[in-house]
Protein backbone atom coordinates (compact mmCIF):
# COMPACT_ATOMS: atom_id res chain seq x y z
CA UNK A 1 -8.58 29.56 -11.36
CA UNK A 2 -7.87 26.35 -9.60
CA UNK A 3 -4.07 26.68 -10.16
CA UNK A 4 -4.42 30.10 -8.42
CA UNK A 5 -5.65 28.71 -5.21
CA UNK A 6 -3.71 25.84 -5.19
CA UNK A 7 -0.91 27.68 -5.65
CA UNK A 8 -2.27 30.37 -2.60
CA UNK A 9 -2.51 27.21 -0.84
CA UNK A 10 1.03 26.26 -1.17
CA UNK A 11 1.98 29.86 -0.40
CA UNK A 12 0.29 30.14 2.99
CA UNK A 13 1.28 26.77 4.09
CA UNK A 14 5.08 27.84 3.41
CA UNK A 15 4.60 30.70 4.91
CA UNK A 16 3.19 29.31 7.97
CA UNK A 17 6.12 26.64 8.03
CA UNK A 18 8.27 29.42 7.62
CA UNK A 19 7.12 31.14 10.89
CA UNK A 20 7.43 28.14 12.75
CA UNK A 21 10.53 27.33 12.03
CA UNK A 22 11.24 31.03 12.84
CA UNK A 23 9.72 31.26 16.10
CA UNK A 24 11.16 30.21 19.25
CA UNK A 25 8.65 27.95 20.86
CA UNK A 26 8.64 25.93 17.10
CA UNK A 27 12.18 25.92 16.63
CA UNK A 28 12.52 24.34 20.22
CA UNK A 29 9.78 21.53 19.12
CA UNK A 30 11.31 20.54 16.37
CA UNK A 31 14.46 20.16 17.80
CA UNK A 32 12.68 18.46 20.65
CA UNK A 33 11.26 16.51 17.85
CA UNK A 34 14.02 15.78 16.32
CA UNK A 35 16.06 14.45 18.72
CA UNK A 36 13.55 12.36 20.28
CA UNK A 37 13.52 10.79 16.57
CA UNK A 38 16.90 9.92 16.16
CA UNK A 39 17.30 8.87 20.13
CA UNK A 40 14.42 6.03 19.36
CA UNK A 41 16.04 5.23 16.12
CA UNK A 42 19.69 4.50 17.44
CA UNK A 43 17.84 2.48 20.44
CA UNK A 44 15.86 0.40 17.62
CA UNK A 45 18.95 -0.22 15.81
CA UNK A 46 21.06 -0.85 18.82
CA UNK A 47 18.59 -3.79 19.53
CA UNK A 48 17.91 -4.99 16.12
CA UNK A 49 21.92 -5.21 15.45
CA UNK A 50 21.86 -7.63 18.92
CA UNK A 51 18.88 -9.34 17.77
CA UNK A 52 20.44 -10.18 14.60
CA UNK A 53 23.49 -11.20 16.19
CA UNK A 54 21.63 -13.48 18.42
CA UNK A 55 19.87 -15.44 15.65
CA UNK A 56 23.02 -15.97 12.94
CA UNK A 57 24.58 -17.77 16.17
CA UNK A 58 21.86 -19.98 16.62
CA UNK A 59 21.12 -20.37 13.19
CA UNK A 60 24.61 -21.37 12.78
CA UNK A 61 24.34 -23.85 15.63
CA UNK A 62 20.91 -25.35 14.28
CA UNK A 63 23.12 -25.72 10.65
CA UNK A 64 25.54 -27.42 12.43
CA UNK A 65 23.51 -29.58 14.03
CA UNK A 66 21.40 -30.58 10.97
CA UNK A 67 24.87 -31.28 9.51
CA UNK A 68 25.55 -33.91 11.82
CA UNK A 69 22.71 -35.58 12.26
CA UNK A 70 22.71 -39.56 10.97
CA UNK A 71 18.85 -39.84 9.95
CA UNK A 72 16.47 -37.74 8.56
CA UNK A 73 14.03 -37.92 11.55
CA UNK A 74 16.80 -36.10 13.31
CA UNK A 75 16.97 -33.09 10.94
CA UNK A 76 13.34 -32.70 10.83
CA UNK A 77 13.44 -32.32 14.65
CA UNK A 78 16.26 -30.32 14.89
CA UNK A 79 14.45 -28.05 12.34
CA UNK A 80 10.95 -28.37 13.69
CA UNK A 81 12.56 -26.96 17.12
CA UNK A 82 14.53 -24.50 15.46
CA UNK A 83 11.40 -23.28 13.97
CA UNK A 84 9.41 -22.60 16.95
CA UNK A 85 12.61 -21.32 18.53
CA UNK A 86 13.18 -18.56 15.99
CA UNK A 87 9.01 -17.71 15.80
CA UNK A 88 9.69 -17.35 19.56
CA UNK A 89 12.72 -15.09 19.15
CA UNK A 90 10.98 -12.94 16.01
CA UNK A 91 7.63 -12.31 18.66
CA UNK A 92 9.88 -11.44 21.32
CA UNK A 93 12.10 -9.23 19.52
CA UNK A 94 9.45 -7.19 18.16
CA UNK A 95 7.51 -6.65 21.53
CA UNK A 96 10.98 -4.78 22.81
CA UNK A 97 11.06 -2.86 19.46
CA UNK A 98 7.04 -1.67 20.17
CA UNK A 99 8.53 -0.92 23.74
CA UNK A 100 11.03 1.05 22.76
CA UNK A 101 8.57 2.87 19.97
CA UNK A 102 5.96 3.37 22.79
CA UNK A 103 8.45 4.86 24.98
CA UNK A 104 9.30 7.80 22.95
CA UNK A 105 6.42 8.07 21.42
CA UNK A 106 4.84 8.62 25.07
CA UNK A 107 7.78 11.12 26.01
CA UNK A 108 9.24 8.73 28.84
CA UNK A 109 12.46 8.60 27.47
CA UNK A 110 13.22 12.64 26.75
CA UNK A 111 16.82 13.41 26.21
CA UNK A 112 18.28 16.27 28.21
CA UNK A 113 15.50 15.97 31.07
C-alpha cells in the first residue's frame, strides 16, 4: 500500500508540473525564471573571471618581490602585507558577488523591462 501512494504522489505532482509548464502564465515564469538565472550567473562569472585576473597579477608581483628581497625580514613583510592585501581583496570580492545575488534575487535587474 505505501508504494501505491507514493507512487499517486509522484503522479499528481507530474501532473501538476505538467500543467504548469503547459499553461501560459507558468510557461512565462519559468522563462522569466530562467533567464533571470542565467543573467545573474554570466554577471557572477563576468566578475569572478576579473577578480581572478586581478589577484594572479598581484600575486605575481608579491612573488616577484619575495624573489628579490636580500633578508628574510623582508619576505616575511612582503608576505605579511600580501596577506592582509589578498583577505582584503577575497572580503571585497565577495560583497559585489552577494550584490549582484541580491539584485536578481530582488528582481532589480529584470531583463527585457
Amino acid at each position: 500500500m505505501t508504494s501505491m501512494s507514493k507512487t499517486s504522489r509522484l503522479s499528481d505532482a507530474m501532473r501538476s508540473t505538467h500543467e504548469l509548464a503547459l499553461s501560459g502564465e507558468g510557461s512565462r515564469a519559468l522563462a522569466v525564471a530562467t533567464e533571470t538565472w542565467f543573467s545573474a550567473a554570466a554577471e557572477c562569472q563576468r566578475e569572478m573571471m576579473g577578480f581572478v585576473s586581478m589577484r594572479l597579477e598581484k600575486d605575481g608581483e608579491t612573488t616577484r618581490e619575495i624573489m628579490a628581497c636580500k633578508t628574510p625580514t623582508d619576505a616575511a613583510a612582503i608576505q605579511t602585507r600580501w596577506l592582509e592585501e589578498t583577505l582584503r581583496d577575497y572580503n571585497a570580492e565577495m560583497t559585489k558577488l552577494m550584490t549582484i545575488c541580491t539584485k536578481y534575487a530582488n528582481g532589480g535587474a529584470r531583463t527585457g523591462r
